[in-house]
C-alpha atoms as a PDB file:
ATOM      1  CA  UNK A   1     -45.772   9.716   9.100  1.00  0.00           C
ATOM      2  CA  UNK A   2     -42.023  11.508   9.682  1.00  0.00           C
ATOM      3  CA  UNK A   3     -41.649  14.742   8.331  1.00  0.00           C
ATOM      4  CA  UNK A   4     -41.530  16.206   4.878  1.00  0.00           C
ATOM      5  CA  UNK A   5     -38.472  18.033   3.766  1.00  0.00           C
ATOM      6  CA  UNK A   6     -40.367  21.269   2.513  1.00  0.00           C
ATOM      7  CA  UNK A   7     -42.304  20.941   5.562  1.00  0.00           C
ATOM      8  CA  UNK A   8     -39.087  21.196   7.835  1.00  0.00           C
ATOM      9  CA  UNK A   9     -37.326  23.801   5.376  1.00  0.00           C
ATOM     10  CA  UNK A  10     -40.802  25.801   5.783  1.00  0.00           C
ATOM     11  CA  UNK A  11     -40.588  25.981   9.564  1.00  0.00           C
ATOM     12  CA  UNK A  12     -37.037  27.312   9.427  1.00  0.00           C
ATOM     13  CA  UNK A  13     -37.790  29.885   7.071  1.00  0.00           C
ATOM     14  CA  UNK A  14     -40.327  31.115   9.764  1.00  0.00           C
ATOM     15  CA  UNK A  15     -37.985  31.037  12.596  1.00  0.00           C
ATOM     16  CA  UNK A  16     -35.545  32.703  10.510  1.00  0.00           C
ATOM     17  CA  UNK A  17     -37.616  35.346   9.156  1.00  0.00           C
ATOM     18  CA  UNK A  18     -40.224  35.887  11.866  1.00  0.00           C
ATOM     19  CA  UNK A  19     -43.587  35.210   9.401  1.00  0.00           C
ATOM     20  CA  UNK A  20     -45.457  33.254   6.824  1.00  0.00           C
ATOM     21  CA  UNK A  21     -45.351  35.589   4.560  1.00  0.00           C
ATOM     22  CA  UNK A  22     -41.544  36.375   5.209  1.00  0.00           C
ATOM     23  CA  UNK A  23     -40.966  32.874   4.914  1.00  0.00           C
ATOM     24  CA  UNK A  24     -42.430  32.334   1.867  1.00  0.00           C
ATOM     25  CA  UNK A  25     -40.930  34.880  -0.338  1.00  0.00           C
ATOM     26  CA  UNK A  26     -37.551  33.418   1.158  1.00  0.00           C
ATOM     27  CA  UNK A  27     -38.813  29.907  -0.545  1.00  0.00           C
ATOM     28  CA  UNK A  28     -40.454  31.773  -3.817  1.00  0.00           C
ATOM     29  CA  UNK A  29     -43.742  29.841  -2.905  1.00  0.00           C
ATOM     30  CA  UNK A  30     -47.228  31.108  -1.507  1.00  0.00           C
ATOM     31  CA  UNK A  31     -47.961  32.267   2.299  1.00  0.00           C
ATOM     32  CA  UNK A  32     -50.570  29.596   1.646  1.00  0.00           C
ATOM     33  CA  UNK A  33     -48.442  26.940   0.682  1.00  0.00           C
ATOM     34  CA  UNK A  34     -46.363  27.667   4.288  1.00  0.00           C
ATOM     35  CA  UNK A  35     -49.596  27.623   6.333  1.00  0.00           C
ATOM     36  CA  UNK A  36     -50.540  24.344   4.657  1.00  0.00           C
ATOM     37  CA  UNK A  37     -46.922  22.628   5.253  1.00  0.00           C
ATOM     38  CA  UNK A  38     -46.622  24.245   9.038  1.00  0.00           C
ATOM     39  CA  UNK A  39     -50.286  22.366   9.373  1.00  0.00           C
ATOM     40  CA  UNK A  40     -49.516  19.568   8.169  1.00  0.00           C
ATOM     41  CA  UNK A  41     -46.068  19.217   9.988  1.00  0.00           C
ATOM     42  CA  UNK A  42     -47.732  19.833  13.344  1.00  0.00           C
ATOM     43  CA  UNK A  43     -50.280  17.073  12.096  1.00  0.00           C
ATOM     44  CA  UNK A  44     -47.252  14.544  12.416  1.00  0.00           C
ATOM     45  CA  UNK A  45     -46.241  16.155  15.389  1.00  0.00           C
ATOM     46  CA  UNK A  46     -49.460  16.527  17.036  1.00  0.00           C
ATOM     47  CA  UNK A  47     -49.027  19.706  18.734  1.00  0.00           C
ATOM     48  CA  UNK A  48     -48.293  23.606  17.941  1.00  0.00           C
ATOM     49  CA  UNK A  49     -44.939  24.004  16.644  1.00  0.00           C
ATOM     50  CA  UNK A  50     -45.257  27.872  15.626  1.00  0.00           C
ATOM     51  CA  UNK A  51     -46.609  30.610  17.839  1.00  0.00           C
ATOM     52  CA  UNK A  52     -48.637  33.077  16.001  1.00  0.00           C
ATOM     53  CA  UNK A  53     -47.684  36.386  17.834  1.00  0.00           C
ATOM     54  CA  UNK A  54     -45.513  38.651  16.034  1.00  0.00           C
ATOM     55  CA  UNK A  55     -43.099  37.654  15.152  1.00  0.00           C
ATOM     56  CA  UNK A  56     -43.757  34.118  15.168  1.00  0.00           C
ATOM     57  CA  UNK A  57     -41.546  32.015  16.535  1.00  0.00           C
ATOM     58  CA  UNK A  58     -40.998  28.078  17.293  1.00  0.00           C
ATOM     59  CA  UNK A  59     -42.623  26.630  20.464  1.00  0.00           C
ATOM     60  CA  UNK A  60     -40.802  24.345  22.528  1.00  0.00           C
ATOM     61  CA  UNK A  61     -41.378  21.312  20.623  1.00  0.00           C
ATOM     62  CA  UNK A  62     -40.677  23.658  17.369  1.00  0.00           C
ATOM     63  CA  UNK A  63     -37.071  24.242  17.820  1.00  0.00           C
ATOM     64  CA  UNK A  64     -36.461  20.424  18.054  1.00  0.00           C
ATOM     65  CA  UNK A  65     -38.394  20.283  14.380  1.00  0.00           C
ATOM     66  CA  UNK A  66     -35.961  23.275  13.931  1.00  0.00           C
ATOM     67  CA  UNK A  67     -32.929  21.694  14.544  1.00  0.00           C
ATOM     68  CA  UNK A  68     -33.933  18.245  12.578  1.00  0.00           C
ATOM     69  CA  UNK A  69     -34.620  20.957   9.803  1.00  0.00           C
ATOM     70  CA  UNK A  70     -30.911  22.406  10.025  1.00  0.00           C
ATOM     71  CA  UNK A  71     -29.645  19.470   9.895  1.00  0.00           C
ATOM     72  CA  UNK A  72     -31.200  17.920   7.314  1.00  0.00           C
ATOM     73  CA  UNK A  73     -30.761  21.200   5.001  1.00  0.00           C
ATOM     74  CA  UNK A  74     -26.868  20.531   5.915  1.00  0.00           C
ATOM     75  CA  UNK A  75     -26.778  16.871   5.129  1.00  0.00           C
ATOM     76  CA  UNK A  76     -29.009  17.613   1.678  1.00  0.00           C
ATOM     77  CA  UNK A  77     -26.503  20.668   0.752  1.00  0.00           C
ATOM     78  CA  UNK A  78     -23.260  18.541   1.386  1.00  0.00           C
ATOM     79  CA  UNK A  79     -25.024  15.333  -1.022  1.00  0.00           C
ATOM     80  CA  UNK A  80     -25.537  18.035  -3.775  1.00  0.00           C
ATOM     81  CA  UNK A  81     -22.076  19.681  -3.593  1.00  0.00           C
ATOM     82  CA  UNK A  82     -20.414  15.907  -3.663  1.00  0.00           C
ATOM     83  CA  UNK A  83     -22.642  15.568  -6.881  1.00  0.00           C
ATOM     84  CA  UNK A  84     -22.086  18.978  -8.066  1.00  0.00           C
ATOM     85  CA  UNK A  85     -19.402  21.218  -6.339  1.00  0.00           C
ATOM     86  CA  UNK A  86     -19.555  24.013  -9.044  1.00  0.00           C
ATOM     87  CA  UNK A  87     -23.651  24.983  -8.041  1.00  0.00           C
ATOM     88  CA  UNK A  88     -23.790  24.803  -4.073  1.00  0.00           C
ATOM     89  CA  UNK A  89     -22.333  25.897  -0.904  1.00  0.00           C
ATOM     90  CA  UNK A  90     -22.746  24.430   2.661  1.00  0.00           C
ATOM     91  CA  UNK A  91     -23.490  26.645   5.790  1.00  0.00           C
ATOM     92  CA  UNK A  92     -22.246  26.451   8.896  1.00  0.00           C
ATOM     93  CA  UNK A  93     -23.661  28.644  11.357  1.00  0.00           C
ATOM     94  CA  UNK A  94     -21.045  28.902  14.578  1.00  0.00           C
ATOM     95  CA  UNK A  95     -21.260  30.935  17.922  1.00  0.00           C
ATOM     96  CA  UNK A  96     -18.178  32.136  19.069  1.00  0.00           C
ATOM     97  CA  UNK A  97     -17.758  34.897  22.099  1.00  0.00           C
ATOM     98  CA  UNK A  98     -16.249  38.029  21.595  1.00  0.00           C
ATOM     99  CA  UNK A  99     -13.154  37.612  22.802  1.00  0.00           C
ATOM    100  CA  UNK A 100     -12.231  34.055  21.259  1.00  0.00           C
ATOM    101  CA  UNK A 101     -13.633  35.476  17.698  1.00  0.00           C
ATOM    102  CA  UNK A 102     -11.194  38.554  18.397  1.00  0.00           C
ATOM    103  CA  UNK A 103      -7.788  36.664  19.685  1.00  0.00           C
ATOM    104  CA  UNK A 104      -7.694  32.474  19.003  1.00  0.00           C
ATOM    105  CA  UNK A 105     -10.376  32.234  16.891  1.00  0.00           C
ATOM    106  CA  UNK A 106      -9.051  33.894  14.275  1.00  0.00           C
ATOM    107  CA  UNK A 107      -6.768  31.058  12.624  1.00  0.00           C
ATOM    108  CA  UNK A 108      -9.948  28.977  12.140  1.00  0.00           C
ATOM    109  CA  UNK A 109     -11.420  32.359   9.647  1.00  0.00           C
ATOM    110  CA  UNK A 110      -7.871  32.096   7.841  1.00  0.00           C
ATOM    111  CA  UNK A 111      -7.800  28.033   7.392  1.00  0.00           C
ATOM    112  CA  UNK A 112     -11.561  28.530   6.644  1.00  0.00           C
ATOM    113  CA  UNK A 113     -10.432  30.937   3.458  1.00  0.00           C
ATOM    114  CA  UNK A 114      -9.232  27.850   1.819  1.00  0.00           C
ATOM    115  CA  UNK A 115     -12.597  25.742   1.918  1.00  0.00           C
ATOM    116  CA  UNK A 116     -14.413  25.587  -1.432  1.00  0.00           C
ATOM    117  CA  UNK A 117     -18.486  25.334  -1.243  1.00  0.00           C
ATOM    118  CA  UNK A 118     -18.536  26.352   2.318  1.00  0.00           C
ATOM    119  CA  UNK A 119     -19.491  29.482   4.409  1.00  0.00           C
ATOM    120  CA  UNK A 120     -19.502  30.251   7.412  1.00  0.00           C
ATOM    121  CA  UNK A 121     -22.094  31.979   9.497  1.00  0.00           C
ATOM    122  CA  UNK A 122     -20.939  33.649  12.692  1.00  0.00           C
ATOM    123  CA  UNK A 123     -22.578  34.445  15.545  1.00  0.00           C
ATOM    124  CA  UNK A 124     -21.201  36.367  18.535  1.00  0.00           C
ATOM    125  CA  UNK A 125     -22.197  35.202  21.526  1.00  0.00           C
ATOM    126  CA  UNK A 126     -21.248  35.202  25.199  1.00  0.00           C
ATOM    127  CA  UNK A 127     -19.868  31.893  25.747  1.00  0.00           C
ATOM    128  CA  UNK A 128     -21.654  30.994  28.674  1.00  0.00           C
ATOM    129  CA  UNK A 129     -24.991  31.641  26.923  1.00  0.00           C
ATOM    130  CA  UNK A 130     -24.283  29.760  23.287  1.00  0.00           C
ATOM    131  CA  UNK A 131     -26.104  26.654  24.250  1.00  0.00           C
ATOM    132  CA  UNK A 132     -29.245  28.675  23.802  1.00  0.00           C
ATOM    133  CA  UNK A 133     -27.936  28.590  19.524  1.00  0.00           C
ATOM    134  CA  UNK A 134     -27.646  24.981  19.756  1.00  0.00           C
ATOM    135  CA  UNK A 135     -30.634  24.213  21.558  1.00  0.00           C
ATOM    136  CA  UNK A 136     -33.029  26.725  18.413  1.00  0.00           C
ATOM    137  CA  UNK A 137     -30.598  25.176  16.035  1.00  0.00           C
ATOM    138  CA  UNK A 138     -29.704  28.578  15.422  1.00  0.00           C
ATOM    139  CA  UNK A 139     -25.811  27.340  15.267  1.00  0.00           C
ATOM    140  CA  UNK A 140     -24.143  23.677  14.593  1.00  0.00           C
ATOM    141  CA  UNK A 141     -22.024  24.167  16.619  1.00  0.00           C
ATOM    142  CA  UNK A 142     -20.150  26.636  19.582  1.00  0.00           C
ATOM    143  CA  UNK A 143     -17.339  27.899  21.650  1.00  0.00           C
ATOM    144  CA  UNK A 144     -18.786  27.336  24.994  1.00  0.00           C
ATOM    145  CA  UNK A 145     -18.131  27.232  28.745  1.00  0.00           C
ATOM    146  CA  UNK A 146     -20.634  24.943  29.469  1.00  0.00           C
ATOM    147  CA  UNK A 147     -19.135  21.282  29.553  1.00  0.00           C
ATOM    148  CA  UNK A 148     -22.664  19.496  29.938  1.00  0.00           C
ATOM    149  CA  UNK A 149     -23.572  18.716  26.202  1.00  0.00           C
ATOM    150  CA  UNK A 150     -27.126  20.074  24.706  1.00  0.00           C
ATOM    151  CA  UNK A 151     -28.953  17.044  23.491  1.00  0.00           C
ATOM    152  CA  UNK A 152     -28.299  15.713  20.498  1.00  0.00           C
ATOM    153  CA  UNK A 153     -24.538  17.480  20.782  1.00  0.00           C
ATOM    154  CA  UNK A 154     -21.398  16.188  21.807  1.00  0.00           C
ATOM    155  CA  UNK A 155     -18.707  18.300  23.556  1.00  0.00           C
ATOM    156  CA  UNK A 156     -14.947  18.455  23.832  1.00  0.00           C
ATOM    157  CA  UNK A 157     -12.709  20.366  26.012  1.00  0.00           C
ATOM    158  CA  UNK A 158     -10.614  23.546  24.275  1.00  0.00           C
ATOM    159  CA  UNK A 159      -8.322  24.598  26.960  1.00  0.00           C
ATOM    160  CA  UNK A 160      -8.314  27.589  28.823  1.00  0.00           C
ATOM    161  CA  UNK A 161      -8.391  31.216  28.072  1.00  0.00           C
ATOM    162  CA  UNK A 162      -7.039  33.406  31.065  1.00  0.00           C
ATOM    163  CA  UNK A 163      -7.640  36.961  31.772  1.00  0.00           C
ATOM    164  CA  UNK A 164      -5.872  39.775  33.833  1.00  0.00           C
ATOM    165  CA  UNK A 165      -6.726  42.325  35.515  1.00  0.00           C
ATOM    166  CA  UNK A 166      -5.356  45.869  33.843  1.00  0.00           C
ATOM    167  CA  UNK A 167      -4.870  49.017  33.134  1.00  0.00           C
ATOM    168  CA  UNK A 168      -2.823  51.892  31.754  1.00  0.00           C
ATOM    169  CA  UNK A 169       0.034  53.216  34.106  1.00  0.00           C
ATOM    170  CA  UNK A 170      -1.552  56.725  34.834  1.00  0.00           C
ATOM    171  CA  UNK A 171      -4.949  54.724  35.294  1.00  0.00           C
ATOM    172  CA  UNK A 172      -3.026  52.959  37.779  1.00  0.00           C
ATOM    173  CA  UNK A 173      -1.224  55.757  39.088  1.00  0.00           C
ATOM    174  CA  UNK A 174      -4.424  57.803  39.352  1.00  0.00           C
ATOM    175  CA  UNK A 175      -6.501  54.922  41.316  1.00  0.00           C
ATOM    176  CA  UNK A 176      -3.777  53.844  43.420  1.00  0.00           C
ATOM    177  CA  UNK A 177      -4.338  53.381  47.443  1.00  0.00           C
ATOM    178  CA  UNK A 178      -1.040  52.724  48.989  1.00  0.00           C
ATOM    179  CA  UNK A 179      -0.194  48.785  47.332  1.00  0.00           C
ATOM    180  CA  UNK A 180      -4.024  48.433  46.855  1.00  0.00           C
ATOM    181  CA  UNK A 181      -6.279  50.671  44.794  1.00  0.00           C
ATOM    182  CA  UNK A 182      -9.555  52.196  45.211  1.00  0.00           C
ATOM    183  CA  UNK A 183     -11.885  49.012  43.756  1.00  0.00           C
ATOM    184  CA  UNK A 184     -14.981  50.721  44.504  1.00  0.00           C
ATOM    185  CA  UNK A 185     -14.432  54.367  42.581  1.00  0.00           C
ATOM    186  CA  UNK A 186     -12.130  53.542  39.709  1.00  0.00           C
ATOM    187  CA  UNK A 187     -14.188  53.118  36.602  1.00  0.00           C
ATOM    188  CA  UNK A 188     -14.351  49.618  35.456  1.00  0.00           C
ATOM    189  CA  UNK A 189     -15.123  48.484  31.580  1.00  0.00           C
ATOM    190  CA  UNK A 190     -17.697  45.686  30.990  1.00  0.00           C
ATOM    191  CA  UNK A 191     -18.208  44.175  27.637  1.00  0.00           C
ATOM    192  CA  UNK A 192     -21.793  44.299  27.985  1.00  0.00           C
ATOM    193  CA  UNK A 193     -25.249  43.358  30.554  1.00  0.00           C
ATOM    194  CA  UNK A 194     -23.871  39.106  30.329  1.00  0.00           C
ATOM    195  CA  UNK A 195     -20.210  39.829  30.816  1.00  0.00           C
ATOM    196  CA  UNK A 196     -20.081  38.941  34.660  1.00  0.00           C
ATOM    197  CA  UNK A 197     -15.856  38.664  34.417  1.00  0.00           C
ATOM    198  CA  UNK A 198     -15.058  42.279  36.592  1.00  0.00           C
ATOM    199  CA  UNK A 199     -18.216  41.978  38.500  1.00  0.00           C
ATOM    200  CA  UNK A 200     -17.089  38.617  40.389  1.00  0.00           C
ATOM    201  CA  UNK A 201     -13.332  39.821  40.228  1.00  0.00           C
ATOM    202  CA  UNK A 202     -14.707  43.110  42.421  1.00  0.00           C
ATOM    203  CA  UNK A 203     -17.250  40.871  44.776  1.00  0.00           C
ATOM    204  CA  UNK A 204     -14.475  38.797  45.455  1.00  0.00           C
ATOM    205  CA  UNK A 205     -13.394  41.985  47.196  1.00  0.00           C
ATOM    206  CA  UNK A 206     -16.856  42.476  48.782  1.00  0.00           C
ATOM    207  CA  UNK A 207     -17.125  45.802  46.363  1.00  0.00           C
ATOM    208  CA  UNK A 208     -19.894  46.880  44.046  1.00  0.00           C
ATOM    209  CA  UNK A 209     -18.385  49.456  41.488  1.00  0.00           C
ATOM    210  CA  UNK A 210     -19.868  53.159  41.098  1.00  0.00           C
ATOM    211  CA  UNK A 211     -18.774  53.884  37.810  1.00  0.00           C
ATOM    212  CA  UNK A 212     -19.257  51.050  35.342  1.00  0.00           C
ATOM    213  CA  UNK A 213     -18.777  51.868  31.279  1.00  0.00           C
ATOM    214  CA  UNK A 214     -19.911  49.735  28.592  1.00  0.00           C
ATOM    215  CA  UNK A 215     -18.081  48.654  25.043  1.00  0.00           C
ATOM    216  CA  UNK A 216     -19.926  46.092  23.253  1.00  0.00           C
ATOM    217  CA  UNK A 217     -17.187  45.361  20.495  1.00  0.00           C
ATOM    218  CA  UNK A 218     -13.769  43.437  21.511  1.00  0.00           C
ATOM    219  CA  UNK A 219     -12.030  45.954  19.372  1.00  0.00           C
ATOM    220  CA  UNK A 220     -13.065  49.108  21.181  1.00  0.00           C
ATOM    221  CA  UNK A 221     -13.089  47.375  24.242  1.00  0.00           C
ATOM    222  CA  UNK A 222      -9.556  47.031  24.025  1.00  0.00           C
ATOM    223  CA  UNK A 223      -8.825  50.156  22.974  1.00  0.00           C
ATOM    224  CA  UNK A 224     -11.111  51.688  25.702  1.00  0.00           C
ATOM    225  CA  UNK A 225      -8.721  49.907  28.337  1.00  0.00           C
ATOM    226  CA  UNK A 226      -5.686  51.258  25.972  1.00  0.00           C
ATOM    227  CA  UNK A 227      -7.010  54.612  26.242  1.00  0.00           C
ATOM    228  CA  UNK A 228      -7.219  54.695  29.913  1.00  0.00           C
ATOM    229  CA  UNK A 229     -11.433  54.911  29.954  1.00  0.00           C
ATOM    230  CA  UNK A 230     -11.243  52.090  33.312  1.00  0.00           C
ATOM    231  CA  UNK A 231      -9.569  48.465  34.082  1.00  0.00           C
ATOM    232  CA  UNK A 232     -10.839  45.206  32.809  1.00  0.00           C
ATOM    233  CA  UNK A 233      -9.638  41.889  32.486  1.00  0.00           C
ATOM    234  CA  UNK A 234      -8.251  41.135  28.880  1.00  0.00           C
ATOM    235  CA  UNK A 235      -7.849  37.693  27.361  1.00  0.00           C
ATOM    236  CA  UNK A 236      -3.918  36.810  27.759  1.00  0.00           C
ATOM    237  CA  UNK A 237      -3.696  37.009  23.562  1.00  0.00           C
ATOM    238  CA  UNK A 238      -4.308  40.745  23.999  1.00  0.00           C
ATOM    239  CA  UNK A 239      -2.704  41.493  27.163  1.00  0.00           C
ATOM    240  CA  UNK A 240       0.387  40.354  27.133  1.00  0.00           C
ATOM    241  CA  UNK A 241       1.602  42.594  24.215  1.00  0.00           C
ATOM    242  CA  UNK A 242       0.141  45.276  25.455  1.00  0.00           C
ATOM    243  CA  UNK A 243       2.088  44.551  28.834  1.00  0.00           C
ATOM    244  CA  UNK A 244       5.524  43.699  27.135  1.00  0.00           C
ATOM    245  CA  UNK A 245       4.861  47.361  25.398  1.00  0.00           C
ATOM    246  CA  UNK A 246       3.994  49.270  28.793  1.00  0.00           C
ATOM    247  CA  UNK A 247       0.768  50.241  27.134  1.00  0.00           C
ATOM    248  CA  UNK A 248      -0.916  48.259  30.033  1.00  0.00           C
ATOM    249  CA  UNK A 249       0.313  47.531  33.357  1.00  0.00           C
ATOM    250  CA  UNK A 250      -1.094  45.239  35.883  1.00  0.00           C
ATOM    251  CA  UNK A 251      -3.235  45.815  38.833  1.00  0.00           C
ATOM    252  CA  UNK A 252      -1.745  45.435  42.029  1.00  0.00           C
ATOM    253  CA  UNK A 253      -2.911  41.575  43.228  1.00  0.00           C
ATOM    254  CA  UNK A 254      -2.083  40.077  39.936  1.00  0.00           C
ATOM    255  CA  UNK A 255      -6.048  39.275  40.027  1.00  0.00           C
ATOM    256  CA  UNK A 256      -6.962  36.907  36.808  1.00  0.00           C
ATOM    257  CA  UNK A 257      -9.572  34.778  35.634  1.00  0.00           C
ATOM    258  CA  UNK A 258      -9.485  31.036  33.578  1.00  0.00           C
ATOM    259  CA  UNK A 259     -12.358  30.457  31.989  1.00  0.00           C
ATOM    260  CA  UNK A 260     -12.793  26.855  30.164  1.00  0.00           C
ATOM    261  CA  UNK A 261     -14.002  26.670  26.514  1.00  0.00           C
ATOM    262  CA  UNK A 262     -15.374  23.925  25.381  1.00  0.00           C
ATOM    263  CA  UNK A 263     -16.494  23.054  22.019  1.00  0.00           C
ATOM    264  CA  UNK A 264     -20.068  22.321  21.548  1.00  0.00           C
ATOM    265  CA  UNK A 265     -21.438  20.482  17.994  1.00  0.00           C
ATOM    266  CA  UNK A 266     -24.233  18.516  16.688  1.00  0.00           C
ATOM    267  CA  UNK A 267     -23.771  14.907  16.700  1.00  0.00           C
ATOM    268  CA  UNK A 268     -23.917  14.759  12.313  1.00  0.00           C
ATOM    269  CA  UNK A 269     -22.040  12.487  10.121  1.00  0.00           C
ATOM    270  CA  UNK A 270     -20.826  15.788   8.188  1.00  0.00           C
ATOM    271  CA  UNK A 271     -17.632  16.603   6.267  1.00  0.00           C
ATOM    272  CA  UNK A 272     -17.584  20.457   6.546  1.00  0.00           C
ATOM    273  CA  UNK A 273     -18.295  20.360  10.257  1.00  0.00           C
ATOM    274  CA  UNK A 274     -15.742  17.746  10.627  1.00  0.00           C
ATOM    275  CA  UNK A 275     -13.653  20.150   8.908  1.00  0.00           C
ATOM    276  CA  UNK A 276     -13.836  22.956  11.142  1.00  0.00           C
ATOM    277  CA  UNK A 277     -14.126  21.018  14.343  1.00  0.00           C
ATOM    278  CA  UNK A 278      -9.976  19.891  13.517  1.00  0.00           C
ATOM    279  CA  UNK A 279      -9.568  23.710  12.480  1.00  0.00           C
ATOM    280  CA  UNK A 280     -10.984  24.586  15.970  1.00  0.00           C
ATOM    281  CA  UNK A 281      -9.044  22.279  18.040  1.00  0.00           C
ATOM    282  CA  UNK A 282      -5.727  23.404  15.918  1.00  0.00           C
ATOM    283  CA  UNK A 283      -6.162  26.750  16.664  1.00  0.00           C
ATOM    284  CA  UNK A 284      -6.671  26.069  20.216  1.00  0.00           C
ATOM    285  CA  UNK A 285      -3.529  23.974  20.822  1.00  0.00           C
ATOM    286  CA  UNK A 286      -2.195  26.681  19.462  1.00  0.00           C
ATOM    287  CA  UNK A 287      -3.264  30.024  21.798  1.00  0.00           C
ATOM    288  CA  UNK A 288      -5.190  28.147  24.359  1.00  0.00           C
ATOM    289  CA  UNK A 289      -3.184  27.174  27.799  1.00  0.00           C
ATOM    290  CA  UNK A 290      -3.908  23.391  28.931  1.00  0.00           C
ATOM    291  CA  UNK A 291      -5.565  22.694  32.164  1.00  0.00           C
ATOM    292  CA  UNK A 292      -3.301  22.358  35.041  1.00  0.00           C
END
């Protein structure tokens, strides 16, 4: 027997809202009328597809059910807007990382402005860690540097998005040892615990830093680096105004970074994501540099 729509819809309401009962005052029905579809969707699927701990949350096996859900709440929204445009809007949950959502990324918000019966959902995430959203179903798709496709996805190359290494002059200035500077006791800014960039820059060098800060916004990230906190590396559409300004300077060595970006979506026969996908690789052409 396949799977029931409000069986599927019920198991994303619970990994969505962590409970039975959360999940079924998001579908107006009973907690007993969840418990009974969960049941009998793991009946088809003979195994456990929710674990009971709190909150609950999809097994393995689950978050395939998951994704079929998502999908199938997509292809049912986009039917009933074709039917009725005036009534319904289609989601589409993306992860983007930080620094694309705050620099590239952007152009695809402002042609998205100008889609009717579509929202988008957002999600920032590291890009080397995305595929996790893909794999839960918990995006359709993701800016990713990870060119091995999740099942069930297909994947396309972006371009590249290059960092440097910076600071502000007096930072510079300050920190400077002869035409090197002092790696290991200049402060450095990290976005957060997954952003690796400045840690492989500095054990390249063989260095571990002493004093390491933490921004966990691209905004005030930037404007830490701005306001002389420590160096980072900064995405080439933020840098290089800040360089032609003399707000930043370079650090000595010219060190930078290319990181790949790939974009990750569900294989779907779907309008709207069809629609951003082209919005994604236009803005791209656009900011992104081209391999080689």
């Amino acid at each position: 027997m396949a799977p029931q729509p409000a069986q599927l819809e019920a198991l994303v309401a619970i990994a969505d809202h962590g409970s039975f009962e959360a999940a079924a005052r998001a579908l107006h029905v009973t907690a007993s009328a969840i418990s009974q579809r969960i049941r009998a969707l793991e009946t088809t699927a003979g195994q456990v597809l929710v674990s009971r701990t709190t909150p609950c949350r999809p097994t393995e096996a689950g978050s395939a059910y998951v994704r079929l859900g998502r999908q199938t709440r997509l292809l049912y929204a986009e039917a009933r807007l074709e039917v009725d445009d005036a009534d319904h809007v289609v989601s589409l949950p993306v992860a983007v990382n930080a620094d694309s959502l705050a620099t590239w990324f952007r152009d695809v918000l402002s042609a998205a402005a100008g889609w009717d019966g579509v929202a988008l959902k957002v999600r920032v995430e590291d890009q080397a860690y995305s595929a996790g959203l893909l794999r839960s179903g918990d995006a359709l798709a993701a800016v990713t540097s990870d060119p091995t496709p999740v099942q069930g996805c297909a994947v396309e190359p972006l371009g590249i998005l290059r960092y440097g290494a910076a600071a502000t002059p007096g930072f510079v200035e300050r920190w400077r040892r002869g035409r090197s500077m002092d790696w290991e006791r200049m402060p450095v800014v990290v976005f957060n615990e997954k952003d690796a960039l400045q840690h492989d820059v500095l054990a390249a060098r063989g260095v571990t830093p002493r004093t390491v800060h933490q921004v966990p916004t691209s905004t005030d990230f930037h404007e830490a680096i701005r306001r002389g906190l420590g160096w980072c590396l900064l995405p080439e559409p933020q840098l290089l105004p800040d360089l032609e300004a003399g707000v930043l300077v370079r650090l000595p060595g010219r060190d930078h970074v290319d990181v790949p970006l790939f974009w990750q979506r569900w294989r779907l026969d779907s309008p709207a994501l069809l629609q951003l996908t082209n919005a994604v690789h236009h803005a791209a052409r656009a900011h992104l540099r081209r391999p080689g």
